[in-house]
PDB file of N, CA and C in Angstrom:
ATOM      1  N   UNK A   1     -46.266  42.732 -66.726  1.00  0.00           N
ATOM      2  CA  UNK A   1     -46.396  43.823 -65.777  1.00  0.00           C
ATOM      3  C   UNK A   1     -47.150  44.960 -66.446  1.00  0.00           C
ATOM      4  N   UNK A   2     -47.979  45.849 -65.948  1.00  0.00           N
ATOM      5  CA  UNK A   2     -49.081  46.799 -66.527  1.00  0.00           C
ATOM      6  C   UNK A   2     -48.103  48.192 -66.397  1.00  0.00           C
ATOM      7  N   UNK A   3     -48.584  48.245 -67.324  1.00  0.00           N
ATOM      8  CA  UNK A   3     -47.658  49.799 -68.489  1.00  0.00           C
ATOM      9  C   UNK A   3     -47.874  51.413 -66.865  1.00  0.00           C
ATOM     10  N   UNK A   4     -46.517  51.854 -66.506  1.00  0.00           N
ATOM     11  CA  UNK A   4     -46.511  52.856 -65.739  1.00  0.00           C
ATOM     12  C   UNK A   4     -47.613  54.103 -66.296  1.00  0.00           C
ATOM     13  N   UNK A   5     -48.416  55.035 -65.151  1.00  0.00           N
ATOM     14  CA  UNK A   5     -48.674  56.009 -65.670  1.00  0.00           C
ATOM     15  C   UNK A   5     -47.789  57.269 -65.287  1.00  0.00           C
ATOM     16  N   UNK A   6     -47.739  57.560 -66.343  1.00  0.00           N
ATOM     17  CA  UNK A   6     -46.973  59.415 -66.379  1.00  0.00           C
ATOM     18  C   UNK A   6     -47.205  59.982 -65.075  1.00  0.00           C
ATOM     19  N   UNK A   7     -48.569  60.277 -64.659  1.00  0.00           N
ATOM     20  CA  UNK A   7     -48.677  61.315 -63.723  1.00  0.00           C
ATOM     21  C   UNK A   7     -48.550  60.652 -62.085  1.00  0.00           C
ATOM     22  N   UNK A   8     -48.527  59.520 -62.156  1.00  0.00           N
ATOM     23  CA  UNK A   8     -48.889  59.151 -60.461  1.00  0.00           C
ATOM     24  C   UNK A   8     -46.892  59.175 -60.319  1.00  0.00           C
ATOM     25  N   UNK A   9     -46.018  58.994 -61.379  1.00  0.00           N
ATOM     26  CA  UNK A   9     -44.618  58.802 -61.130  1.00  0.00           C
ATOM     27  C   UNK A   9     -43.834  60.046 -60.874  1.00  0.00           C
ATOM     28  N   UNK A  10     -44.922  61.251 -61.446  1.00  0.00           N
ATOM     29  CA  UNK A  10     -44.854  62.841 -61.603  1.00  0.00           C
ATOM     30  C   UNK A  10     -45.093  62.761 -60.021  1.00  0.00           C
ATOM     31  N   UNK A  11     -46.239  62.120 -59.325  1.00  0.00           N
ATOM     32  CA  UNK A  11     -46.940  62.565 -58.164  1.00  0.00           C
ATOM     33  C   UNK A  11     -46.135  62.516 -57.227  1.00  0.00           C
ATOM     34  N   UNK A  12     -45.611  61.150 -56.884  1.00  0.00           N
ATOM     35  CA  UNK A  12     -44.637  60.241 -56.355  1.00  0.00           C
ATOM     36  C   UNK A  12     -43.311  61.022 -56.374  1.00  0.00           C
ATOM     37  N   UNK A  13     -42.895  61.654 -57.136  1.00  0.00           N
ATOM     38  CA  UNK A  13     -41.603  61.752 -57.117  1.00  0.00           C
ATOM     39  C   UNK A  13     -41.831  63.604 -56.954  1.00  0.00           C
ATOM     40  N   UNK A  14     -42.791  64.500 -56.593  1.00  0.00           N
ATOM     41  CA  UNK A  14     -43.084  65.825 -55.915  1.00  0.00           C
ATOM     42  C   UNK A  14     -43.274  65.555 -54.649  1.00  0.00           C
ATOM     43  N   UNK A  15     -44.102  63.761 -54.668  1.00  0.00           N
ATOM     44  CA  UNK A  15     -44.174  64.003 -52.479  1.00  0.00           C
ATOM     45  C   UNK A  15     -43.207  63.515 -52.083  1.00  0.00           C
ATOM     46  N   UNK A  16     -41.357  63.237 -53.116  1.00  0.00           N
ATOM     47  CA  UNK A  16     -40.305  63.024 -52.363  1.00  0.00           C
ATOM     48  C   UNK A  16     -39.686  64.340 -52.018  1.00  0.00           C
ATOM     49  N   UNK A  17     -40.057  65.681 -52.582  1.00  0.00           N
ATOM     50  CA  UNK A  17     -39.652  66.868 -52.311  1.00  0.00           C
ATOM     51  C   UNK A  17     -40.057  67.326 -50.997  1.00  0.00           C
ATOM     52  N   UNK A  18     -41.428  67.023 -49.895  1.00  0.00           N
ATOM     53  CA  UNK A  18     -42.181  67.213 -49.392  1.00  0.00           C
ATOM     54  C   UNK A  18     -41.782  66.330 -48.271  1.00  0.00           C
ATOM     55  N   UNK A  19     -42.277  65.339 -48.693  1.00  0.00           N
ATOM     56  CA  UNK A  19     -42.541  64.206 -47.530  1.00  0.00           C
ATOM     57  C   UNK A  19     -40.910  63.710 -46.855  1.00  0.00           C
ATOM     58  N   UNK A  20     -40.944  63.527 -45.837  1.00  0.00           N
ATOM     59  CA  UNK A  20     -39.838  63.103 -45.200  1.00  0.00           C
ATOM     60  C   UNK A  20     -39.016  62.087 -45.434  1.00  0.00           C
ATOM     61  N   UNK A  21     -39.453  61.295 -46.401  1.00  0.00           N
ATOM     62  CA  UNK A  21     -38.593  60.254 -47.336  1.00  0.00           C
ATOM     63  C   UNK A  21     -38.885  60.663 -48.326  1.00  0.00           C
ATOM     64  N   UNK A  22     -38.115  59.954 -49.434  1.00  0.00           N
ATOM     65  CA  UNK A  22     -38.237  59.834 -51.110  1.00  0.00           C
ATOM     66  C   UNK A  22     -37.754  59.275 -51.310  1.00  0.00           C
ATOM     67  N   UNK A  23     -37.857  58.694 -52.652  1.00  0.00           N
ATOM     68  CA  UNK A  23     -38.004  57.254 -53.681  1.00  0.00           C
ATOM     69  C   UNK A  23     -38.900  56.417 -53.578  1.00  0.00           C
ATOM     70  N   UNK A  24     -40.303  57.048 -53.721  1.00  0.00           N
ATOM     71  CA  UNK A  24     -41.729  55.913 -53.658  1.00  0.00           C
ATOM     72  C   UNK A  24     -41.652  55.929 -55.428  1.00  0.00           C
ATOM     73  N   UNK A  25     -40.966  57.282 -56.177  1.00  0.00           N
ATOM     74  CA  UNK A  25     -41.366  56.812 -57.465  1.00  0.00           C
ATOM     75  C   UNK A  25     -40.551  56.062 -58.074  1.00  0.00           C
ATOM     76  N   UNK A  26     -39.340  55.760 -57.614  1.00  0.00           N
ATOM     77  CA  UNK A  26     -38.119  55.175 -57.648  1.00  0.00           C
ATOM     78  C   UNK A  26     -38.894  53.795 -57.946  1.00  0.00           C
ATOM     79  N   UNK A  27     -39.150  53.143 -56.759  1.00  0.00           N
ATOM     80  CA  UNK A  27     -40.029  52.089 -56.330  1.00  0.00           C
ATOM     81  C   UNK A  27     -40.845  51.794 -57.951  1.00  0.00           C
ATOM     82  N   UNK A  28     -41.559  52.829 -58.067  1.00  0.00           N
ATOM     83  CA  UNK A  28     -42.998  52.434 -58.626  1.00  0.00           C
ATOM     84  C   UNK A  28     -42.661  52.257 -60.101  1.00  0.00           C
ATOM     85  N   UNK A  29     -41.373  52.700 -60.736  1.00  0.00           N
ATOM     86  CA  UNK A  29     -40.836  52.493 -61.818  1.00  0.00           C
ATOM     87  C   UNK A  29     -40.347  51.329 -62.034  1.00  0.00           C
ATOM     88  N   UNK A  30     -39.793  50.445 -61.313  1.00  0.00           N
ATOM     89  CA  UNK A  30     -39.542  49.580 -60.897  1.00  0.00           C
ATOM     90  C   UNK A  30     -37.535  50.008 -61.171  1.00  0.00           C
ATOM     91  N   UNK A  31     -37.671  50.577 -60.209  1.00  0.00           N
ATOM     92  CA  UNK A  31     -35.846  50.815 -59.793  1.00  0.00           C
ATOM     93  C   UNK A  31     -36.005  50.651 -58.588  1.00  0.00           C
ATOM     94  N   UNK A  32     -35.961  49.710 -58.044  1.00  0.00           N
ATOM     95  CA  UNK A  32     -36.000  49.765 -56.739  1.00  0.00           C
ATOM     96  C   UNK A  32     -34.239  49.685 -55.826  1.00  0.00           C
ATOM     97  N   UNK A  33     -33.129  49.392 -57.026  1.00  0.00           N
ATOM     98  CA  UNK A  33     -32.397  49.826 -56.191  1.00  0.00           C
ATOM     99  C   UNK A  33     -31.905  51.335 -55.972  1.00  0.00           C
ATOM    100  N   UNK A  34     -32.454  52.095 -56.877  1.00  0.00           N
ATOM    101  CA  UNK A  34     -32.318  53.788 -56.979  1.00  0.00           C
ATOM    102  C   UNK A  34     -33.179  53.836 -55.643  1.00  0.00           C
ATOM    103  N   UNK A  35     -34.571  53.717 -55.636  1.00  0.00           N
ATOM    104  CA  UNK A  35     -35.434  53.772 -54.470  1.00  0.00           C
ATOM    105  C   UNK A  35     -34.581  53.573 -52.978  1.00  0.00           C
ATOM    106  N   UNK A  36     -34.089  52.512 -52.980  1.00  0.00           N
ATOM    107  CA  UNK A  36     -33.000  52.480 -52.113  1.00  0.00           C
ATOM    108  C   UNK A  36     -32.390  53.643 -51.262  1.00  0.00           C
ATOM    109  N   UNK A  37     -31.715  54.118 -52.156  1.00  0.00           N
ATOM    110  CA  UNK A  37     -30.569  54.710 -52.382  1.00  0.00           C
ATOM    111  C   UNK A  37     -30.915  55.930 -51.853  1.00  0.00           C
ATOM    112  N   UNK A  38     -32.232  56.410 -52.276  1.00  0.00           N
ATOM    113  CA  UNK A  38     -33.064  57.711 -52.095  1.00  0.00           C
ATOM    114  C   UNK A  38     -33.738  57.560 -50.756  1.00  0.00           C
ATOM    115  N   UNK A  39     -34.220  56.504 -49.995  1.00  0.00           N
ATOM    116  CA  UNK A  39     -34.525  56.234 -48.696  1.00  0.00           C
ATOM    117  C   UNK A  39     -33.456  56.426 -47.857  1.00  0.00           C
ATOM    118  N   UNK A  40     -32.338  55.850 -48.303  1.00  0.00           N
ATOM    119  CA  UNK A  40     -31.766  55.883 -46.738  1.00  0.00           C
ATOM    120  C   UNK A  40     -30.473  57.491 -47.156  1.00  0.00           C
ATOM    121  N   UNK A  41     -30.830  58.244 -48.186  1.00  0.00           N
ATOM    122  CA  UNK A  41     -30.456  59.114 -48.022  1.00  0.00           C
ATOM    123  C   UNK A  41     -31.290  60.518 -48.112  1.00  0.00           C
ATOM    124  N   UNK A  42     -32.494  60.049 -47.659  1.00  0.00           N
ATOM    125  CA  UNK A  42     -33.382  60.998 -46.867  1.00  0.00           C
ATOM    126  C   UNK A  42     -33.374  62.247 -46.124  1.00  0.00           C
ATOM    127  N   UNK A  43     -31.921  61.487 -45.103  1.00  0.00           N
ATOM    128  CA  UNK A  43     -31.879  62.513 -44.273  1.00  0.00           C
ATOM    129  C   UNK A  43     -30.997  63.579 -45.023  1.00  0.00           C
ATOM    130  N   UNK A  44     -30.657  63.586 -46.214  1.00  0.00           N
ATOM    131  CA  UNK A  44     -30.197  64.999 -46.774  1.00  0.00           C
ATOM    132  C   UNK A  44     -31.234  65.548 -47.807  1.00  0.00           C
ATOM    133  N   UNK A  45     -30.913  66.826 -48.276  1.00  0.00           N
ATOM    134  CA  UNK A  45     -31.194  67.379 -49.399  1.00  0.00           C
ATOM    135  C   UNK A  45     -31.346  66.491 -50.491  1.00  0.00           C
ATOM    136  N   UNK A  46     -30.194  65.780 -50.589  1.00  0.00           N
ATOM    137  CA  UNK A  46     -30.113  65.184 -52.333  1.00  0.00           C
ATOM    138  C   UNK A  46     -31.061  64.849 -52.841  1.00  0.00           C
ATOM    139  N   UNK A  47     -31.686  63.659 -52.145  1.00  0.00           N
ATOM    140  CA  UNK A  47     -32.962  62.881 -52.852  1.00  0.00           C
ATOM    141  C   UNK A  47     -34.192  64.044 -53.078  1.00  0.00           C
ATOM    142  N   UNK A  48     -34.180  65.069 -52.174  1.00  0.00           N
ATOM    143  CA  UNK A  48     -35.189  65.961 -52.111  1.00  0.00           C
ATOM    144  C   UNK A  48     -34.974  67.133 -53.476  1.00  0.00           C
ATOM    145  N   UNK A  49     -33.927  67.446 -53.511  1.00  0.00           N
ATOM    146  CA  UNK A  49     -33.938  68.124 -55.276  1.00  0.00           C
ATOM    147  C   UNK A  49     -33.836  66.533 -56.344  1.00  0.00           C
ATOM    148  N   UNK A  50     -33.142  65.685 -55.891  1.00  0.00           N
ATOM    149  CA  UNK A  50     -33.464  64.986 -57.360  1.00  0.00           C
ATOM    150  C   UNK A  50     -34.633  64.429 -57.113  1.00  0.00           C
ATOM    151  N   UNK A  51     -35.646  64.486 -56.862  1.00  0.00           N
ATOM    152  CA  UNK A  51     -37.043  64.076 -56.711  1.00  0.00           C
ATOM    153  C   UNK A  51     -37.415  65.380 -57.546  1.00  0.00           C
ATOM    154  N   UNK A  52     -37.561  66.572 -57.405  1.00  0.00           N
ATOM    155  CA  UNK A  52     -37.730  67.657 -57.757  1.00  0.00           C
ATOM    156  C   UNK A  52     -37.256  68.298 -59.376  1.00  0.00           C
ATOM    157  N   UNK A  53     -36.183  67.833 -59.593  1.00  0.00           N
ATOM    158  CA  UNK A  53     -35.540  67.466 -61.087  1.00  0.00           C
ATOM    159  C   UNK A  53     -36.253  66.318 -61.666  1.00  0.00           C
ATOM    160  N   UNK A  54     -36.385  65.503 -61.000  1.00  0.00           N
ATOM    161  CA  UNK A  54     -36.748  63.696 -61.940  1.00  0.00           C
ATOM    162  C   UNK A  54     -38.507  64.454 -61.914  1.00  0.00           C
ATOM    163  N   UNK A  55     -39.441  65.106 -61.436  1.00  0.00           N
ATOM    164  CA  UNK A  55     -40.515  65.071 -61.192  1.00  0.00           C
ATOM    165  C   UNK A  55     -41.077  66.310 -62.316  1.00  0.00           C
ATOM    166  N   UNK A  56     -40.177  67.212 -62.407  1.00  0.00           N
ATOM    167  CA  UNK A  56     -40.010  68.268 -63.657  1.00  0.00           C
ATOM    168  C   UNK A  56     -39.904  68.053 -64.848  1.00  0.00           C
ATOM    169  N   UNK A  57     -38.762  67.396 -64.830  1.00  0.00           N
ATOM    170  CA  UNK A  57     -38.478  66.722 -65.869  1.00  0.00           C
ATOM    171  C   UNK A  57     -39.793  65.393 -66.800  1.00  0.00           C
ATOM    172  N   UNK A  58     -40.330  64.544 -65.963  1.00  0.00           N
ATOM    173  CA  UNK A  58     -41.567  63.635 -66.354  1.00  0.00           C
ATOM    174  C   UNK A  58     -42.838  64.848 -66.641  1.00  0.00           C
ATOM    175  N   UNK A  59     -42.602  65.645 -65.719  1.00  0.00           N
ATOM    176  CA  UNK A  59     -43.821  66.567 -66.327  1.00  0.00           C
ATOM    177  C   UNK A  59     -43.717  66.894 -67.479  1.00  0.00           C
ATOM    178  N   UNK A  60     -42.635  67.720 -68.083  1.00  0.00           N
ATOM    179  CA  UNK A  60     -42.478  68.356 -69.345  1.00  0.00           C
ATOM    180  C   UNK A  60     -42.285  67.679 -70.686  1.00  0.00           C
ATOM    181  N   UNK A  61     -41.859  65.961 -69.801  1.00  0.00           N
ATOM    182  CA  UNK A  61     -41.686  65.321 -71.396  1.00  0.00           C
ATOM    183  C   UNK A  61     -42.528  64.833 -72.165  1.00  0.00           C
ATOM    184  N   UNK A  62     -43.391  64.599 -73.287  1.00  0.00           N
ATOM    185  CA  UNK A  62     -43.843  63.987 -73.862  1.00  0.00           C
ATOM    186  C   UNK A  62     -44.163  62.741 -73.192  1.00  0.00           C
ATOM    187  N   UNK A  63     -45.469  62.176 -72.957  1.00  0.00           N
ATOM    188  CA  UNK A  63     -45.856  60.859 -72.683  1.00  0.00           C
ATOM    189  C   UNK A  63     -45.164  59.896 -73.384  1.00  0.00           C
ATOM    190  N   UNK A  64     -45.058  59.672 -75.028  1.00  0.00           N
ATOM    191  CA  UNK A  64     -44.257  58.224 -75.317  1.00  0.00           C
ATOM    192  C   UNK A  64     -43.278  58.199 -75.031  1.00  0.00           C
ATOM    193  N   UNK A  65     -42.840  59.359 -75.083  1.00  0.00           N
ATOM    194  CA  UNK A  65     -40.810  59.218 -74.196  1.00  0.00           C
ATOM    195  C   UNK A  65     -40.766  58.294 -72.199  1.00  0.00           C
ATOM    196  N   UNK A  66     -42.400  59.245 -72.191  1.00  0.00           N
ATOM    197  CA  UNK A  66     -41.864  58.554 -70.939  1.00  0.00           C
ATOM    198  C   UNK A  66     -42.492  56.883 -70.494  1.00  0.00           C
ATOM    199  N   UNK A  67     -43.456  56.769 -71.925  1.00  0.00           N
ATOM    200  CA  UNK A  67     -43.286  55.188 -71.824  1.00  0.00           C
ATOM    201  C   UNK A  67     -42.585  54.407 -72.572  1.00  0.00           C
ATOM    202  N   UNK A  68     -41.615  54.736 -73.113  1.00  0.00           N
ATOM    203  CA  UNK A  68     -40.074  54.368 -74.243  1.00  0.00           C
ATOM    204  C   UNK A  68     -39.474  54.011 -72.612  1.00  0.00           C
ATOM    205  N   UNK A  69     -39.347  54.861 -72.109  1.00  0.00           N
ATOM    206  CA  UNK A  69     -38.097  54.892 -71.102  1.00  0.00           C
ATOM    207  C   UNK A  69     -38.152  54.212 -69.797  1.00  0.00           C
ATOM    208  N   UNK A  70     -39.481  53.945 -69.652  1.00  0.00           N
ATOM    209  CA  UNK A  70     -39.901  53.235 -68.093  1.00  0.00           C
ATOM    210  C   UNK A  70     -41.204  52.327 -69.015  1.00  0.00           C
ATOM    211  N   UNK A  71     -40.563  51.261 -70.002  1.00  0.00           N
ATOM    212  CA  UNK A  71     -41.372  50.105 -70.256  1.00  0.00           C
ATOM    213  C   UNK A  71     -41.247  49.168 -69.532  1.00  0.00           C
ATOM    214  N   UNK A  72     -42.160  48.522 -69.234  1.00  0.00           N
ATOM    215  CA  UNK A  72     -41.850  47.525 -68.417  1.00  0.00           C
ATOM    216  C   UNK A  72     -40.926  46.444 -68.644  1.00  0.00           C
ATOM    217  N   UNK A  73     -41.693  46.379 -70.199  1.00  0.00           N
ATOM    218  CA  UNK A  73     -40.159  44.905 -70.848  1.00  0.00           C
ATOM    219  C   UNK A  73     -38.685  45.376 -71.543  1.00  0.00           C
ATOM    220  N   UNK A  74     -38.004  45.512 -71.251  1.00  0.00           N
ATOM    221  CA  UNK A  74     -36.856  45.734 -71.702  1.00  0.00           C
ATOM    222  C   UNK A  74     -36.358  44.493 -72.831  1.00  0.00           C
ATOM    223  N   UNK A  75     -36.080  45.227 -74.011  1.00  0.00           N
ATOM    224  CA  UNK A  75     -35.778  44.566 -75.044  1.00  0.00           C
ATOM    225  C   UNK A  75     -34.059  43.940 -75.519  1.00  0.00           C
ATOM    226  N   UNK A  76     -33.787  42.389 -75.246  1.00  0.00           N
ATOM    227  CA  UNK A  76     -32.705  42.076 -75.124  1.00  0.00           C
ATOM    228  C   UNK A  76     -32.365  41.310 -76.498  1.00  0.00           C
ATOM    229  N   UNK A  77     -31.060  41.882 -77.468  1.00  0.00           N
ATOM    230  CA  UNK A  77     -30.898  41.556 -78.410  1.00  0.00           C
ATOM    231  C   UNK A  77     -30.218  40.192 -78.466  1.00  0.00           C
ATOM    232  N   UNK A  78     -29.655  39.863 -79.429  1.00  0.00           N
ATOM    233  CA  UNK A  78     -29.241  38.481 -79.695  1.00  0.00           C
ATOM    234  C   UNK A  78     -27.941  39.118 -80.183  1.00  0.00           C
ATOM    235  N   UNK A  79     -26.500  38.519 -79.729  1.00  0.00           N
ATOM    236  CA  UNK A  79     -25.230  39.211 -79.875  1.00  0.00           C
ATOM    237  C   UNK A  79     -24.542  39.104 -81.526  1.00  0.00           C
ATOM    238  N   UNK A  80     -25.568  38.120 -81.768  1.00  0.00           N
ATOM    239  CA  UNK A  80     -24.990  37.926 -83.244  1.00  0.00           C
ATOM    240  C   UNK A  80     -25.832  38.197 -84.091  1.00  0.00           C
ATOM    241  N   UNK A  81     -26.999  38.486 -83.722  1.00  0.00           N
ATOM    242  CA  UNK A  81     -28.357  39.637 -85.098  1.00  0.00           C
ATOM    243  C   UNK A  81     -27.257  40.686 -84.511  1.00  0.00           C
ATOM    244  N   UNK A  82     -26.759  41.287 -83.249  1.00  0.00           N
ATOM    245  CA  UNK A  82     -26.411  43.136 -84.090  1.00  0.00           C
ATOM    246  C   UNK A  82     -24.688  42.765 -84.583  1.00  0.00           C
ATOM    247  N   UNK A  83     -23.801  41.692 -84.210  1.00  0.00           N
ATOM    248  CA  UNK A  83     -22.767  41.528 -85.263  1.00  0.00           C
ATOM    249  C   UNK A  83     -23.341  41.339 -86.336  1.00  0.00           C
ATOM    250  N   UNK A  84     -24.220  40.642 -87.029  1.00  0.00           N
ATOM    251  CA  UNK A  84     -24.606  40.704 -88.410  1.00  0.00           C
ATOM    252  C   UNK A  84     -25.172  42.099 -89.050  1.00  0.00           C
ATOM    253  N   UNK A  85     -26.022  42.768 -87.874  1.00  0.00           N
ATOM    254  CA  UNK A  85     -26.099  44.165 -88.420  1.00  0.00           C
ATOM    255  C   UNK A  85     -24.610  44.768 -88.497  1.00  0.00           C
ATOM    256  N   UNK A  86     -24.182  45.027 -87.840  1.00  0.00           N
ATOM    257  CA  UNK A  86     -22.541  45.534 -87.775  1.00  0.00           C
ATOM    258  C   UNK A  86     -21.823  45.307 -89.221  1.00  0.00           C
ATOM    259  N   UNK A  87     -21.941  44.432 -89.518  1.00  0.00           N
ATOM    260  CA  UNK A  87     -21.136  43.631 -90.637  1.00  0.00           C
ATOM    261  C   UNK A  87     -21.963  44.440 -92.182  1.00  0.00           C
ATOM    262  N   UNK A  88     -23.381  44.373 -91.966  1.00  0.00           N
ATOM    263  CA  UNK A  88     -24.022  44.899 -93.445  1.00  0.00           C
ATOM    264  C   UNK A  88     -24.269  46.245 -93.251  1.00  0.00           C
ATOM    265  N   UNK A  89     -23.895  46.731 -92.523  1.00  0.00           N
ATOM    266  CA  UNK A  89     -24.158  48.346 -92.295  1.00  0.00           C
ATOM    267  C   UNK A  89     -22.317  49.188 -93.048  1.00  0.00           C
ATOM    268  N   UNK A  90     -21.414  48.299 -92.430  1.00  0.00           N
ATOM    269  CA  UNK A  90     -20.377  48.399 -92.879  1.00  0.00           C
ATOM    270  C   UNK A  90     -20.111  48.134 -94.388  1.00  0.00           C
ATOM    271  N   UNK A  91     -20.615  47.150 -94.832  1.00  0.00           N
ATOM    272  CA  UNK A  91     -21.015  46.715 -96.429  1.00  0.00           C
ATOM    273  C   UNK A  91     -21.676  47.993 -97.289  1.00  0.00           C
ATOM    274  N   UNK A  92     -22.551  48.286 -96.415  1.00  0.00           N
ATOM    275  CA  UNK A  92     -23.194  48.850 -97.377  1.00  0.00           C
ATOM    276  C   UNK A  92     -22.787  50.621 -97.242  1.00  0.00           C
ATOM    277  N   UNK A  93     -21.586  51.139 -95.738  1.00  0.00           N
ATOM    278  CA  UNK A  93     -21.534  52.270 -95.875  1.00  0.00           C
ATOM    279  C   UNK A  93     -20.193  51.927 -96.936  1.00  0.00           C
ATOM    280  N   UNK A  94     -19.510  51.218 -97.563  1.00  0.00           N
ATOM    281  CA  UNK A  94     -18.467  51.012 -98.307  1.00  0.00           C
ATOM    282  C   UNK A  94     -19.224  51.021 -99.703  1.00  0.00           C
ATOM    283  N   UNK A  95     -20.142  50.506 -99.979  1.00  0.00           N
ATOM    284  CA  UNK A  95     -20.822  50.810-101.120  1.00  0.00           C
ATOM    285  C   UNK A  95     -21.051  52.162-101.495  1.00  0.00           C
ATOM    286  N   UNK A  96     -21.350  52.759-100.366  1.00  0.00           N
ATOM    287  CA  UNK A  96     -21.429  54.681-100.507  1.00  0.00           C
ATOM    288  C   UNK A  96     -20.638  54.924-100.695  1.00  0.00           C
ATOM    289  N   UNK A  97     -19.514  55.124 -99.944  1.00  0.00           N
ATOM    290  CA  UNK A  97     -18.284  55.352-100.088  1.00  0.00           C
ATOM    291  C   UNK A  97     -17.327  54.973-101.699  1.00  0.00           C
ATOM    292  N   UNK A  98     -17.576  54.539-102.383  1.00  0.00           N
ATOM    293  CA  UNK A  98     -17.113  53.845-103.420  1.00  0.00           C
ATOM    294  C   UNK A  98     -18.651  54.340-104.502  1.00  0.00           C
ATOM    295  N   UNK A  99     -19.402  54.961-104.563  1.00  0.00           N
ATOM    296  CA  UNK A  99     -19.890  55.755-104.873  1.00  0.00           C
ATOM    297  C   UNK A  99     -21.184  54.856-105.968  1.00  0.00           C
ATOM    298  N   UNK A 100     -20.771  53.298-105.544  1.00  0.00           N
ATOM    299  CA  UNK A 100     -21.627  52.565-105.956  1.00  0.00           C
ATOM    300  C   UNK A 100     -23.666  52.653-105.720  1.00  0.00           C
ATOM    301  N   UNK A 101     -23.771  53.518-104.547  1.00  0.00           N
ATOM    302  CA  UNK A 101     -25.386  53.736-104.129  1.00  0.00           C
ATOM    303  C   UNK A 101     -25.199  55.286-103.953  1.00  0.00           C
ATOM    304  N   UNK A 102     -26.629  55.543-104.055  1.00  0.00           N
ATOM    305  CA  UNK A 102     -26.182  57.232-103.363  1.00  0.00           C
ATOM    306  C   UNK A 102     -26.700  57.625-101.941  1.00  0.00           C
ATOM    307  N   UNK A 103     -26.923  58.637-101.450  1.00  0.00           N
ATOM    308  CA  UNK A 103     -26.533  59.027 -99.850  1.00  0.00           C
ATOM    309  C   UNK A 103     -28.134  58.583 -99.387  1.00  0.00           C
ATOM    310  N   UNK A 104     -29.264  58.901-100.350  1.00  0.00           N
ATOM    311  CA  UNK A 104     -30.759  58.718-100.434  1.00  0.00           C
ATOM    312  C   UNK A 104     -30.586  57.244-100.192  1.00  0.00           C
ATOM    313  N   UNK A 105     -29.990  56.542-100.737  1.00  0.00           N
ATOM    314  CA  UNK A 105     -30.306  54.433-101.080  1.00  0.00           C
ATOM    315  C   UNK A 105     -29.599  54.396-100.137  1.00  0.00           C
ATOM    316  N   UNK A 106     -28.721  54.676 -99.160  1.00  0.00           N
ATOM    317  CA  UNK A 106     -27.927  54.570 -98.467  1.00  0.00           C
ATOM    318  C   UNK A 106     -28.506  54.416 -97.163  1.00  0.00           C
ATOM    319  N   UNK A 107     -29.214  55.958 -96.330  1.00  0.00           N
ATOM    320  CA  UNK A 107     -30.005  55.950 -95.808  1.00  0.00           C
ATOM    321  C   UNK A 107     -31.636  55.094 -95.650  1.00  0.00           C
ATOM    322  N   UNK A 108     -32.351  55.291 -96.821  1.00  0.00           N
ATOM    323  CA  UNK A 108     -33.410  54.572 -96.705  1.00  0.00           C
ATOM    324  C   UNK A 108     -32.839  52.647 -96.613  1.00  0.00           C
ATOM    325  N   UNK A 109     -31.610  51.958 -97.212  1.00  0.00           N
ATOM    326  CA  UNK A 109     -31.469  50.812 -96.905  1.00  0.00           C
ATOM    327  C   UNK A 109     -30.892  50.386 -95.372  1.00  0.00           C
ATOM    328  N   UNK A 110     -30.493  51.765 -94.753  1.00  0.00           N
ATOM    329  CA  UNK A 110     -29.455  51.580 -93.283  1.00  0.00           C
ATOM    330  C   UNK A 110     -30.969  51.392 -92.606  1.00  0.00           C
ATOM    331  N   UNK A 111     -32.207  51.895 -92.611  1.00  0.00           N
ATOM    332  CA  UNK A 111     -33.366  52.254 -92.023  1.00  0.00           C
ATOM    333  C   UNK A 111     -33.812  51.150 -92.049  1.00  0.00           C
ATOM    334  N   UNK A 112     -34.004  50.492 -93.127  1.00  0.00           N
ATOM    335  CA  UNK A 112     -34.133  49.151 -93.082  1.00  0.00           C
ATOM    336  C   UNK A 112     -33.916  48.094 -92.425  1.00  0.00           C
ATOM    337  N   UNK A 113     -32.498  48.209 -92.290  1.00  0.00           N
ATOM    338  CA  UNK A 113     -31.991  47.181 -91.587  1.00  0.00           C
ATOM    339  C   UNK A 113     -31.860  47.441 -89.870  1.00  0.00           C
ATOM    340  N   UNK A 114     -32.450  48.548 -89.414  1.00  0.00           N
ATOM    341  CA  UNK A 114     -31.902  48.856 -88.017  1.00  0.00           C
ATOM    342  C   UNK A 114     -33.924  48.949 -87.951  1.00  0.00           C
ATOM    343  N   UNK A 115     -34.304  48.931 -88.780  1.00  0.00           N
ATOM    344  CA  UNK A 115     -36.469  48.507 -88.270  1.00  0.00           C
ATOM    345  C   UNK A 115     -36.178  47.256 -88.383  1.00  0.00           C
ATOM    346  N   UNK A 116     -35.177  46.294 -89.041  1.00  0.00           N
ATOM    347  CA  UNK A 116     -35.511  44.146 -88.781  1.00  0.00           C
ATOM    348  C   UNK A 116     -35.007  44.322 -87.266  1.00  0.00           C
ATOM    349  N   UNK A 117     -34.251  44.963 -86.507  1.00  0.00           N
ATOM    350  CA  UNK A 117     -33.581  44.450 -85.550  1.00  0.00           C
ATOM    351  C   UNK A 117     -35.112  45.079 -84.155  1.00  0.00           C
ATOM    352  N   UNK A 118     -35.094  46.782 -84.544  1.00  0.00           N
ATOM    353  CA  UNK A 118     -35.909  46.386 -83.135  1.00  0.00           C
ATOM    354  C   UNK A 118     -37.335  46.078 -83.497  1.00  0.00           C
TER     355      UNK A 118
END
C-alpha cells in the first residue's frame, strides 16, 4: 500500500469541520472503522471538533511522526523474540544491579538489544 501524505489527511480531516459529514480522513488513513463512527455521527458536533483537533494536531507534528504513526505496514512481533528480549534485559539489568557493568554498558547493551528486535 503507498505511504499516506501529511497534508491531504491535514486537508481531509479540516473539510470534516466544514463539510456536512466527516471521517473522509478517517477513511484515507486506513481506519475505516473510526471513519465509521464519524459518519454516522455527523449529525452532532463531535466528529466536527475531533476533525478539528485530529487536523491541528497532523499540522503541527513533525512529518516522520506522522509517518511512524499512519504506516501502512504495521509491524507484528514474534511472542517469543520479545520473551527472549524480556529474559536478557532482566539478565543484564541484574548485572547492573550487582554492580558487575556500569549504568553507560548497561544502557548502550539494553540499545542493542531492543535495535535486533525492531
Amino acid at each position: 500500500m503507498a505511504q499516506r501524505n501529511r497534508w491531504t489527511a491535514v486537508g481531509l480531516a479540516w473539510l470534516g469541520v466544514v463539510a456536512p459529514v466527516s471521517g473522509f480522513h478517517k477513511f484515507y488513513l486506513g481506519q475505516p472503522g473510526w471513519g465509521t463512527i464519524y459518519l454516522l455521527l455527523s449529525w452532532t458536533p463531535i466528529p466536527r471538533v475531533a476533525c478539528a483537533i485530529e487536523g491541528f494536531f497532523w499540522m503541527t507534528r513533525p512529518s516522520d511522526a506522522f509517518a511512524l504513526a499512519n504506516s501502512a505496514e504495521k509491524v507484528s512481533a514474534d511472542p517469543t523474540q520479545i520473551n527472549a528480549l524480556g529474559v536478557a534485559l532482566r539478565e543484564l539489568d541484574a548485572l547492573r544491579q550487582e554492580g558487575l557493568i556500569s549504568e553507560l554498558e548497561f544502557e548502550q547493551k539494553r540499545r542493542q538489544l531492543l535495535e535486533q528486535v525492531s
